[in-house]
N, C-alpha and C. Protein backbone atom coordinates (compact mmCIF):
# COMPACT_ATOMS: atom_id res chain seq x y z
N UNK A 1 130.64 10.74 80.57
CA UNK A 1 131.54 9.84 81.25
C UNK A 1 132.84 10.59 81.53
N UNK A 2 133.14 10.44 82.63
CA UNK A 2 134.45 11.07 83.12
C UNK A 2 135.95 10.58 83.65
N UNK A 3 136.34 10.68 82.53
CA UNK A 3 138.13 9.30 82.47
C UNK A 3 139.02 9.41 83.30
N UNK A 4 139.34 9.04 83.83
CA UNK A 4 140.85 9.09 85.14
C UNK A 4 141.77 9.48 84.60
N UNK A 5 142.21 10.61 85.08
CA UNK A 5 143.59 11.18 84.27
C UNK A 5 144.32 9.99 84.14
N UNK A 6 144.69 9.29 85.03
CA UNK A 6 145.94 8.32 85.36
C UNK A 6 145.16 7.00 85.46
N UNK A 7 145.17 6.08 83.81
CA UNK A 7 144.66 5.04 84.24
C UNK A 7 145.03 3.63 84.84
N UNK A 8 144.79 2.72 85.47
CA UNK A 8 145.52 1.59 86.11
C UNK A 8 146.38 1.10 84.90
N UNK A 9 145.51 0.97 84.14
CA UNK A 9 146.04 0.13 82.20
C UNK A 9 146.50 0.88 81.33
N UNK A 10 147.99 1.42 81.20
CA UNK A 10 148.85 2.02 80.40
C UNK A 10 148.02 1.56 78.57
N UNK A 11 147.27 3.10 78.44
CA UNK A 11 146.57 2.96 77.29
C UNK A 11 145.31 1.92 77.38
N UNK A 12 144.40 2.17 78.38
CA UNK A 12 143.28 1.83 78.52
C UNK A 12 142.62 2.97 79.24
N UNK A 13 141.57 3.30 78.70
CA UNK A 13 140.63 4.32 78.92
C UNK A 13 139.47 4.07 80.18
N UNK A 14 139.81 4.52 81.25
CA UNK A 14 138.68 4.28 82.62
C UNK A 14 137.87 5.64 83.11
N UNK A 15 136.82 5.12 83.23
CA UNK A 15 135.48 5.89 83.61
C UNK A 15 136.14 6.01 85.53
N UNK A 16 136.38 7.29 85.39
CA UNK A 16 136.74 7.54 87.09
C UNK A 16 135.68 7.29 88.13
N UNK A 17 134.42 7.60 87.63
CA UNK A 17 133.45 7.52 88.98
C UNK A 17 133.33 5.92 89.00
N UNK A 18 133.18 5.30 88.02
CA UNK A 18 132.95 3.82 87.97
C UNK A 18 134.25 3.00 89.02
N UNK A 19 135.32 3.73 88.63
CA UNK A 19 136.32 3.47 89.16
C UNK A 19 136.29 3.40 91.06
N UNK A 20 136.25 4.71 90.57
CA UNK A 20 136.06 5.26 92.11
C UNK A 20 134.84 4.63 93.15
N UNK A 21 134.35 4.10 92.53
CA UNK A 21 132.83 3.37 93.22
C UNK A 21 133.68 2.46 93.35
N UNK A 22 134.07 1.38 92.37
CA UNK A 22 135.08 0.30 92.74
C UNK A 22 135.76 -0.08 93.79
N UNK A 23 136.57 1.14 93.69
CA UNK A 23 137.77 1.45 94.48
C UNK A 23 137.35 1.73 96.09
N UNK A 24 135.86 2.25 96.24
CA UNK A 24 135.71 2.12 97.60
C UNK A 24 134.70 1.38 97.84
N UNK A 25 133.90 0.25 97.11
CA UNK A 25 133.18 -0.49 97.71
C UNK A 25 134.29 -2.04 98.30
N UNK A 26 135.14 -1.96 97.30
CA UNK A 26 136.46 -2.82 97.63
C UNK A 26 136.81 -2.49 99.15
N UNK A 27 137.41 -1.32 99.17
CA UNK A 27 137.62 -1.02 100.30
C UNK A 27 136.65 -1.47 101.64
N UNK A 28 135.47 -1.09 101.52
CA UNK A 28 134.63 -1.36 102.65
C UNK A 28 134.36 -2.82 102.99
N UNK A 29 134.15 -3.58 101.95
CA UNK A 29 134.55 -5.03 101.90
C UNK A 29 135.34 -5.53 102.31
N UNK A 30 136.78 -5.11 102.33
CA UNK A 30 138.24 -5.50 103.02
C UNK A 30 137.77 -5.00 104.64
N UNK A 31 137.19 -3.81 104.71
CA UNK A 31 137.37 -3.28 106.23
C UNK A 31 136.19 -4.33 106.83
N UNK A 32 135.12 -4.64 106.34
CA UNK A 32 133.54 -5.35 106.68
C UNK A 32 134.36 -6.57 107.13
N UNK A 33 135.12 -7.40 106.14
CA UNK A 33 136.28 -8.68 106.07
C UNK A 33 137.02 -8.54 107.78
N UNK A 34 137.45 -7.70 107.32
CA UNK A 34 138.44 -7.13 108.75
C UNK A 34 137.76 -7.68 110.34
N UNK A 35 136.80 -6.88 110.06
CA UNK A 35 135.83 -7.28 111.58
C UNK A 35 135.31 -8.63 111.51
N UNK A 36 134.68 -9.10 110.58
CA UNK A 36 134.80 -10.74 110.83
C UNK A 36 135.97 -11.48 110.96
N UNK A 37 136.93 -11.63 110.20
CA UNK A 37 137.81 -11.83 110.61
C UNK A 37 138.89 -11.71 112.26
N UNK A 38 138.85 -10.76 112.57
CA UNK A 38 139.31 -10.14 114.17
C UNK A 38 138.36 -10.39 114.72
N UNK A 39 137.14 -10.49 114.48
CA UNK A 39 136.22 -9.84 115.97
C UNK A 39 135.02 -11.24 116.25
N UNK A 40 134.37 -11.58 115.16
CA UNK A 40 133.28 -11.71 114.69
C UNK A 40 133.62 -13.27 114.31
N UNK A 41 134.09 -14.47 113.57
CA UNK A 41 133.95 -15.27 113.07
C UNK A 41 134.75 -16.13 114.07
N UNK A 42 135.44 -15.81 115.36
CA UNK A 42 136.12 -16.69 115.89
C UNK A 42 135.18 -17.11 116.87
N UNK A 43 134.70 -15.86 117.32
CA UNK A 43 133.94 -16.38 118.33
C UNK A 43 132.60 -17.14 118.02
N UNK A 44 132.04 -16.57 117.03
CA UNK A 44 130.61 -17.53 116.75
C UNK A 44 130.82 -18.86 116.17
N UNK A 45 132.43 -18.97 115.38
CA UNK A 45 132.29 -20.32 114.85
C UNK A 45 131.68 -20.77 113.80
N UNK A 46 131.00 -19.68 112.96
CA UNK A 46 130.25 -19.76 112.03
C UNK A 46 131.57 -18.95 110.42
N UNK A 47 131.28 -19.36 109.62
CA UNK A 47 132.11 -19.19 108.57
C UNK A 47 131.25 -18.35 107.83
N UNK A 48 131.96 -16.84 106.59
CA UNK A 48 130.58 -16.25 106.15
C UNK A 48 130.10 -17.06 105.30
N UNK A 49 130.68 -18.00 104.57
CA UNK A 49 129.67 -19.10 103.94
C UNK A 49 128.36 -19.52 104.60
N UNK A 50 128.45 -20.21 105.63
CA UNK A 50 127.56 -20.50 106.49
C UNK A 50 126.90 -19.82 106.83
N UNK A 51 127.23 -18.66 107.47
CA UNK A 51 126.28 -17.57 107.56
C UNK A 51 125.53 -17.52 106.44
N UNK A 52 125.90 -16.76 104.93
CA UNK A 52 124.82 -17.31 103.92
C UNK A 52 123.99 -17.86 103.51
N UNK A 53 124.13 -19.10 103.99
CA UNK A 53 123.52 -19.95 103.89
C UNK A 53 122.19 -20.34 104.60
N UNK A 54 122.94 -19.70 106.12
CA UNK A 54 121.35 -19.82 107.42
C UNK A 54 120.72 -18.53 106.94
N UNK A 55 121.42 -17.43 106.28
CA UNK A 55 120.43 -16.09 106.26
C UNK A 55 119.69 -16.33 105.05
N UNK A 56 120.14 -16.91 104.10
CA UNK A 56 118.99 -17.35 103.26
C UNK A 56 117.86 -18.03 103.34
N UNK A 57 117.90 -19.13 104.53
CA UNK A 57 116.88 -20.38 105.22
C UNK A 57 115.70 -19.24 106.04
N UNK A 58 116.76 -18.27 106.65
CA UNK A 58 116.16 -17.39 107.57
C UNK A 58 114.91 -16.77 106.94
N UNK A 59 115.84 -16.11 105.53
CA UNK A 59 114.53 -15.42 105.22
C UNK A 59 113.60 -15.89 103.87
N UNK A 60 113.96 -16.88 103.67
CA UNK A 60 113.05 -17.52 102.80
C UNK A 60 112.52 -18.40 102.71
N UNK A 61 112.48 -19.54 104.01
CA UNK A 61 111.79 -20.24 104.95
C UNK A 61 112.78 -21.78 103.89
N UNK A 62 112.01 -22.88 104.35
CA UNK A 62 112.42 -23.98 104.23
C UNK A 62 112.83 -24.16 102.69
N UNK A 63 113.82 -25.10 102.01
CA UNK A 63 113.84 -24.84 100.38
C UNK A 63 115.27 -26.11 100.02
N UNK A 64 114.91 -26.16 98.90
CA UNK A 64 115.52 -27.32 98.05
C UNK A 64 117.05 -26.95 98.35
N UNK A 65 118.32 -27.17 98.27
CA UNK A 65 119.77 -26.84 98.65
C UNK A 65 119.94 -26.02 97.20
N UNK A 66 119.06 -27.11 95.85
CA UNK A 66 119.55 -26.27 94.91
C UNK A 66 119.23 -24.64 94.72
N UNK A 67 117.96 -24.35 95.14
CA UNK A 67 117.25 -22.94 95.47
C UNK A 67 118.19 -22.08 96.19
N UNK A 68 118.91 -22.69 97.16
CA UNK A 68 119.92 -21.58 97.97
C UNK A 68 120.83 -21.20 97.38
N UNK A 69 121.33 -22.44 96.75
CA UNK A 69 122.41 -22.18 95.47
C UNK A 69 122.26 -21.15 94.45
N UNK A 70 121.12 -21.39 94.03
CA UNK A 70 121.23 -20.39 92.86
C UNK A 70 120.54 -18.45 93.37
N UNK A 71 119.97 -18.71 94.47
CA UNK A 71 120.19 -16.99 95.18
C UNK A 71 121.24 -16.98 95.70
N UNK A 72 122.04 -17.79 95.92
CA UNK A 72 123.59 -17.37 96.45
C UNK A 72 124.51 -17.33 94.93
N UNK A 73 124.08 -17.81 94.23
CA UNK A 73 125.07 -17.33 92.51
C UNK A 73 125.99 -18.54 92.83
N UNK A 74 126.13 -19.69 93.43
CA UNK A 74 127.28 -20.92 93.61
C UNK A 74 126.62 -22.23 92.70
N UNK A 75 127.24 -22.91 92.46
CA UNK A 75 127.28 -24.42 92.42
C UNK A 75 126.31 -25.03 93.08
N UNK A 76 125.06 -26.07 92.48
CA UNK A 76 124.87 -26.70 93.62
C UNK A 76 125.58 -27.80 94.59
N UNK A 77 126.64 -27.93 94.06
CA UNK A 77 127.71 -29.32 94.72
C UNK A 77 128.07 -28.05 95.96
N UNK A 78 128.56 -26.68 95.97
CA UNK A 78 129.24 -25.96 96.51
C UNK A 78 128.17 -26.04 97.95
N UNK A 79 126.86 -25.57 97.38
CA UNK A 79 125.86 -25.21 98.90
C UNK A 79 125.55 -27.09 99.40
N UNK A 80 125.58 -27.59 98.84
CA UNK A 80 125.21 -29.17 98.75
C UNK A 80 126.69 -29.75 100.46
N UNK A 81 127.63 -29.31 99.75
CA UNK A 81 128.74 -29.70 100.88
C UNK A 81 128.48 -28.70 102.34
N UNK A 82 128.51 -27.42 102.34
CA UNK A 82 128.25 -26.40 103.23
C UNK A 82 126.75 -27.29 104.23
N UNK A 83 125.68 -27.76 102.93
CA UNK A 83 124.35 -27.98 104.05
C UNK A 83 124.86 -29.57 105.14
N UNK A 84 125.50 -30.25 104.47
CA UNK A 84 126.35 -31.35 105.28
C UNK A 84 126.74 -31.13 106.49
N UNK A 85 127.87 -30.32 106.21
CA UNK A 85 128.70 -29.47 107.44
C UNK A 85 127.69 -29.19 108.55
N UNK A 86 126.55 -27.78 108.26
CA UNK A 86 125.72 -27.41 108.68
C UNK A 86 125.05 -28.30 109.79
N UNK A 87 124.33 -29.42 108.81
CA UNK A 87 123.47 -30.40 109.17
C UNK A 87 124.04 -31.14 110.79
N UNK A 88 125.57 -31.60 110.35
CA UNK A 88 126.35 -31.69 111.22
C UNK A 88 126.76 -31.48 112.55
N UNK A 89 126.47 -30.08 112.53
CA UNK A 89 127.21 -29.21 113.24
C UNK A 89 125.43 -28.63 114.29
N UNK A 90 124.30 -28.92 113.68
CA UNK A 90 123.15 -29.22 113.97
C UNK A 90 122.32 -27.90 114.00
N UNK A 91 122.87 -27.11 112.54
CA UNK A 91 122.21 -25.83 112.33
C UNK A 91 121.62 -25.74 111.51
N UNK A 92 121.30 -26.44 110.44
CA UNK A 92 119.95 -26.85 109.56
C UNK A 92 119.29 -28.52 110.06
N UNK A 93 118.20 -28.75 109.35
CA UNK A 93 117.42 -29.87 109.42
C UNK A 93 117.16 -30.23 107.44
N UNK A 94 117.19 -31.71 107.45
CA UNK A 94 116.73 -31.83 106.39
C UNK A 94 115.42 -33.03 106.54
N UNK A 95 114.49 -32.34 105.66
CA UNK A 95 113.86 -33.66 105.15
C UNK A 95 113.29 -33.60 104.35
N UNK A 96 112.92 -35.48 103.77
CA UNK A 96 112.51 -35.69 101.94
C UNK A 96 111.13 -34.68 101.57
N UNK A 97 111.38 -33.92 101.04
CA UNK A 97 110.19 -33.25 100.00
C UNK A 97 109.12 -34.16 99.25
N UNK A 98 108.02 -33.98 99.95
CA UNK A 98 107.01 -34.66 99.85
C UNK A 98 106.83 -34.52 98.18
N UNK A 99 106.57 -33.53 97.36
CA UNK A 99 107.14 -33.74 96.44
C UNK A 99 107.77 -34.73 95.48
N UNK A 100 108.97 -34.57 95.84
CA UNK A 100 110.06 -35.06 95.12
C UNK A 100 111.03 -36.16 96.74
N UNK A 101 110.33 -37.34 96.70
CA UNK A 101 111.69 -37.83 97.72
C UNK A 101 112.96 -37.63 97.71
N UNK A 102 113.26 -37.59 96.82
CA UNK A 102 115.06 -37.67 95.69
C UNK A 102 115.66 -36.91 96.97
N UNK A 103 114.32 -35.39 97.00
CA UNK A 103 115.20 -34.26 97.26
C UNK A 103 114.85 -33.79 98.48
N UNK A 104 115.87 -33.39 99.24
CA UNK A 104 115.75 -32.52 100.60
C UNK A 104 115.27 -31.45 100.89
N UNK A 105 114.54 -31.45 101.75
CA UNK A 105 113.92 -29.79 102.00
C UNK A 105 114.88 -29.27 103.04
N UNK A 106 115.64 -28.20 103.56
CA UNK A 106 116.29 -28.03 104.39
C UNK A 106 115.50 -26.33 105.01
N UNK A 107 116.02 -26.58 106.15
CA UNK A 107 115.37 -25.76 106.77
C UNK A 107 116.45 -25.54 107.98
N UNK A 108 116.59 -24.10 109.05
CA UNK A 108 117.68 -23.51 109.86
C UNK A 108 117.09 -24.06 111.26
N UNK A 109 117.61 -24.52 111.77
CA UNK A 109 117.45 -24.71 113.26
C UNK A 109 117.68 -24.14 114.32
N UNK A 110 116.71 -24.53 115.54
CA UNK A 110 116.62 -22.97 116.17
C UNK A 110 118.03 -22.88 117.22
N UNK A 111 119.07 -23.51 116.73
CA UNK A 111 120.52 -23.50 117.07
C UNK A 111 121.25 -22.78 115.99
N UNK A 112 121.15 -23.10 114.78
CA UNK A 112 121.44 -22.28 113.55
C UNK A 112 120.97 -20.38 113.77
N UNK A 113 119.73 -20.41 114.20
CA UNK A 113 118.91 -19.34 114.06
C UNK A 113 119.32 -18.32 115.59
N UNK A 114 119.68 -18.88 116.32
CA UNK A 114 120.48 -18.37 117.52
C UNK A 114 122.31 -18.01 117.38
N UNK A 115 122.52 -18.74 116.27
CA UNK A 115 123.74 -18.58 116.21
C UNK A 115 123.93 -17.02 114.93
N UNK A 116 123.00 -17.41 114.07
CA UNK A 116 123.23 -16.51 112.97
C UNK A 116 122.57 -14.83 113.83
N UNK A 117 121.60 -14.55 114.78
CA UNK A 117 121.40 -13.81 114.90
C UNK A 117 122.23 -13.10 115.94
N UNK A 118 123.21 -14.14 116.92
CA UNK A 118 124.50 -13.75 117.49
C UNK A 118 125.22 -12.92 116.64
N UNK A 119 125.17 -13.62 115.76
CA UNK A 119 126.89 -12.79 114.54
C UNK A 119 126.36 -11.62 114.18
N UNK A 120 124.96 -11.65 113.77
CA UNK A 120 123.90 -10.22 113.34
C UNK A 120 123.92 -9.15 114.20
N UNK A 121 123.75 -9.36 115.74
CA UNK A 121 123.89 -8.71 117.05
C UNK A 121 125.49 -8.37 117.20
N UNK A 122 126.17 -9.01 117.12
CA UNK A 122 127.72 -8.87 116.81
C UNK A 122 127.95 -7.98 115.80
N UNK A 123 127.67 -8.00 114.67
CA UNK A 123 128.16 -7.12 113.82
C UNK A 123 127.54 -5.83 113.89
N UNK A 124 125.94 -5.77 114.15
CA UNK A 124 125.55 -4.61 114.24
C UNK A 124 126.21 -3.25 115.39
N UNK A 125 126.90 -4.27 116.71
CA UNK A 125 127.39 -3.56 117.14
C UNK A 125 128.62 -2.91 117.07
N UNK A 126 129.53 -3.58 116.43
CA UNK A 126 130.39 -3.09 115.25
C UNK A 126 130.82 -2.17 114.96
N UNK A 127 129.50 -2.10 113.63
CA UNK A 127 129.89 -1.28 112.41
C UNK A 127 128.93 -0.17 113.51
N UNK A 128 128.01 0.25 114.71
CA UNK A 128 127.68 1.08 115.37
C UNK A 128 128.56 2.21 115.87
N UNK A 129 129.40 1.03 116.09
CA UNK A 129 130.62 1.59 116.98
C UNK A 129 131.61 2.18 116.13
N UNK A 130 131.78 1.92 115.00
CA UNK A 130 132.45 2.16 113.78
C UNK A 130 132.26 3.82 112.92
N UNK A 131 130.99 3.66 113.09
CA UNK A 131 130.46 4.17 112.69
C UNK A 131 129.54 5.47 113.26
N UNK A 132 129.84 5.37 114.47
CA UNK A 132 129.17 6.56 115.68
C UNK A 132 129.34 8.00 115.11
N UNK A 133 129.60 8.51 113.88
CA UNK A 133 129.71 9.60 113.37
C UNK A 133 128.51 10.25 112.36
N UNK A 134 128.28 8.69 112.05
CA UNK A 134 126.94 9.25 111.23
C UNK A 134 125.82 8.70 111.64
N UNK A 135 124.69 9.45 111.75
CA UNK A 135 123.57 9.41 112.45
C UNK A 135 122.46 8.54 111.15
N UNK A 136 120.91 8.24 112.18
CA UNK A 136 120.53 7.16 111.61
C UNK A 136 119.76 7.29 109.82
N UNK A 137 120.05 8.75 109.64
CA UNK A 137 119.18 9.09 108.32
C UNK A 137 120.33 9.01 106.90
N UNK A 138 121.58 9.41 107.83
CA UNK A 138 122.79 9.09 106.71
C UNK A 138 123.21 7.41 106.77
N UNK A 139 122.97 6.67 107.86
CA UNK A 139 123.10 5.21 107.29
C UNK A 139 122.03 4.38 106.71
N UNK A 140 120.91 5.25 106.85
CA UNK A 140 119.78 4.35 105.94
C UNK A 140 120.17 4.84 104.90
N UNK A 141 120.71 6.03 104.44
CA UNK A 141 120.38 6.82 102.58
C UNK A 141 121.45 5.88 102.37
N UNK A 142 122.57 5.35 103.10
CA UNK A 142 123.88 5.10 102.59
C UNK A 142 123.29 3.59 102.33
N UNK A 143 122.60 2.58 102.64
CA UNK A 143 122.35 1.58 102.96
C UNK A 143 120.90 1.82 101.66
N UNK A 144 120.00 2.31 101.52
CA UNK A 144 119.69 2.39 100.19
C UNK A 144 120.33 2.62 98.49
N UNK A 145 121.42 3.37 98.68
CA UNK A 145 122.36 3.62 98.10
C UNK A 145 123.02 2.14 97.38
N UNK A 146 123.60 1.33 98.47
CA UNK A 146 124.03 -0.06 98.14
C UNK A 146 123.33 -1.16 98.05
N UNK A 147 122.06 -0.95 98.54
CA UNK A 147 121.14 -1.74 97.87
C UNK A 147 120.56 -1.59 96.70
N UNK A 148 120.63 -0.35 96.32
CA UNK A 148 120.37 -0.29 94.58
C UNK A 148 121.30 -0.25 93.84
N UNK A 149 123.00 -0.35 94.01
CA UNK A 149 123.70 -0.81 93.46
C UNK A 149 123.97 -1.79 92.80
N UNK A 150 123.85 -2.97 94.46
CA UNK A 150 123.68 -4.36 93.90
C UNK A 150 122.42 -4.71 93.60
N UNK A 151 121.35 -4.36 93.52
CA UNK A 151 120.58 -4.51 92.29
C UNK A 151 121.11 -4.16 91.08
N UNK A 152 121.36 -3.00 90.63
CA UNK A 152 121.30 -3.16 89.73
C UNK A 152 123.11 -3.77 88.90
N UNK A 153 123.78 -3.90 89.82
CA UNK A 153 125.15 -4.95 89.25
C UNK A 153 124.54 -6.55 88.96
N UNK A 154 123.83 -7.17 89.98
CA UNK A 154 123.36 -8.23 89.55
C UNK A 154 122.17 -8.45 88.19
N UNK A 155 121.13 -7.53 88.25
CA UNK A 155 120.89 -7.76 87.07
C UNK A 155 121.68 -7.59 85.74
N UNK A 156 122.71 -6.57 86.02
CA UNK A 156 123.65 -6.79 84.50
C UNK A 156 124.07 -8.06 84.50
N UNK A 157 124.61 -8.49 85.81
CA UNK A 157 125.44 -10.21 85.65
C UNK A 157 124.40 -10.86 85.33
N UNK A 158 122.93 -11.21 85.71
CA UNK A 158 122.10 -11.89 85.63
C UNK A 158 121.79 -11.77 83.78
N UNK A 159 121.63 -10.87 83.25
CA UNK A 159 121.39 -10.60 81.82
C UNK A 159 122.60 -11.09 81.07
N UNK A 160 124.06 -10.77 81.59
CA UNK A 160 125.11 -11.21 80.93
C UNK A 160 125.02 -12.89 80.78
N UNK A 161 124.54 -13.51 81.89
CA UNK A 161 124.69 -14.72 81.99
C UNK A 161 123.36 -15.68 81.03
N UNK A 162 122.09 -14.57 81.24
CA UNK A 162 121.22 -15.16 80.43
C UNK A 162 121.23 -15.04 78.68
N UNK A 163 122.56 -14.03 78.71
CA UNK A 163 122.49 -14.40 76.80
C UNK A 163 123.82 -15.38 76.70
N UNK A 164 124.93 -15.34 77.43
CA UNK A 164 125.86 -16.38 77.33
C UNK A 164 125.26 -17.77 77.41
N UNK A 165 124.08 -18.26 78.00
CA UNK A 165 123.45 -19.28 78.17
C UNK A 165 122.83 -19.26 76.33
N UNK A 166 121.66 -18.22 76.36
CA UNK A 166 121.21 -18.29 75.10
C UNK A 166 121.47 -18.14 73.92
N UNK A 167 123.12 -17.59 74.05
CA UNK A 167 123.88 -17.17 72.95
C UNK A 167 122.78 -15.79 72.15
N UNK A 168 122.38 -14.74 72.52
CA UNK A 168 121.68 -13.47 72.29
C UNK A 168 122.80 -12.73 72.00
């Protein structure tokens, strides 16, 4: 492990690369933020909540609100208000789960599904344009790279959370 000469916490000991991963996945997040923000969220009208929400419907087909909730890591009251809005706004569909009446099956509509793949087409052109320096073998390695990151950050949270539950 390799310590930051100069740590943020006067007498706290930091792992620099850990740091440094930090320090620029933050970054890319603020800049990713940036373009939705300026470019990207005014015009589609879609919020990245929402977006979340249809890209989850997208790719995991029709499903309970609480199911979205918990692959999105929220509340179900949190995705519960968002599918309202949605519903609303006439970019999901709900209906009773044969199942369980109680409960809603919700599913993206092909207004939802036109809208979310706008912002997708939108952003891809983007971060293209953004990004016109590195060619397509350094943004896949870079893009495998952060997908096994957040794998493996979520399973630590996912394990942290399953012994705080079980007290382990």
């Amino acid at each position: 492990m390799q310590l930051a000469q100069h740590p943020l916490v006067p007498g706290e000991e930091r792992d620099a690369s850990a740091q440094e991963l930090l320090e620029g996945v933050s970054s890319l997040i603020r800049a990713v933020r940036c373009i939705e923000h300026k470019h990207l969220m005014p015009e589609n009208g879609l919020r990245r909540s929402d977006a979340s929400v249809l890209k989850v419907l997208m790719r995991d087909g029709e499903q309970r609100g609480g199911e979205i909730a918990a692959k999105l890591g929220v509340d179900a009251s949190v995705v519960s208000r968002q599918l309202t809005t949605l519903e609303a706004d006439g970019l999901v569909s709900r209906r009773p789960d044969p199942v369980d009446a109680r409960v809603g099956l919700i599913r993206v509509s092909d207004d939802g599904r036109a809208r979310l793949g706008a912002l997708y087409s939108a952003y891809t052109k983007q971060l293209r344009s953004a990004l016109a320096d590195f060619d397509d073998d350094a943004l896949s390695d870079a893009a495998n790279v952060l997908q096994r990151l957040a794998r493996a950050v979520t399973e630590a949270a996912d394990s942290v959370r399953r012994s705080n539950t079980t007290g382990d």
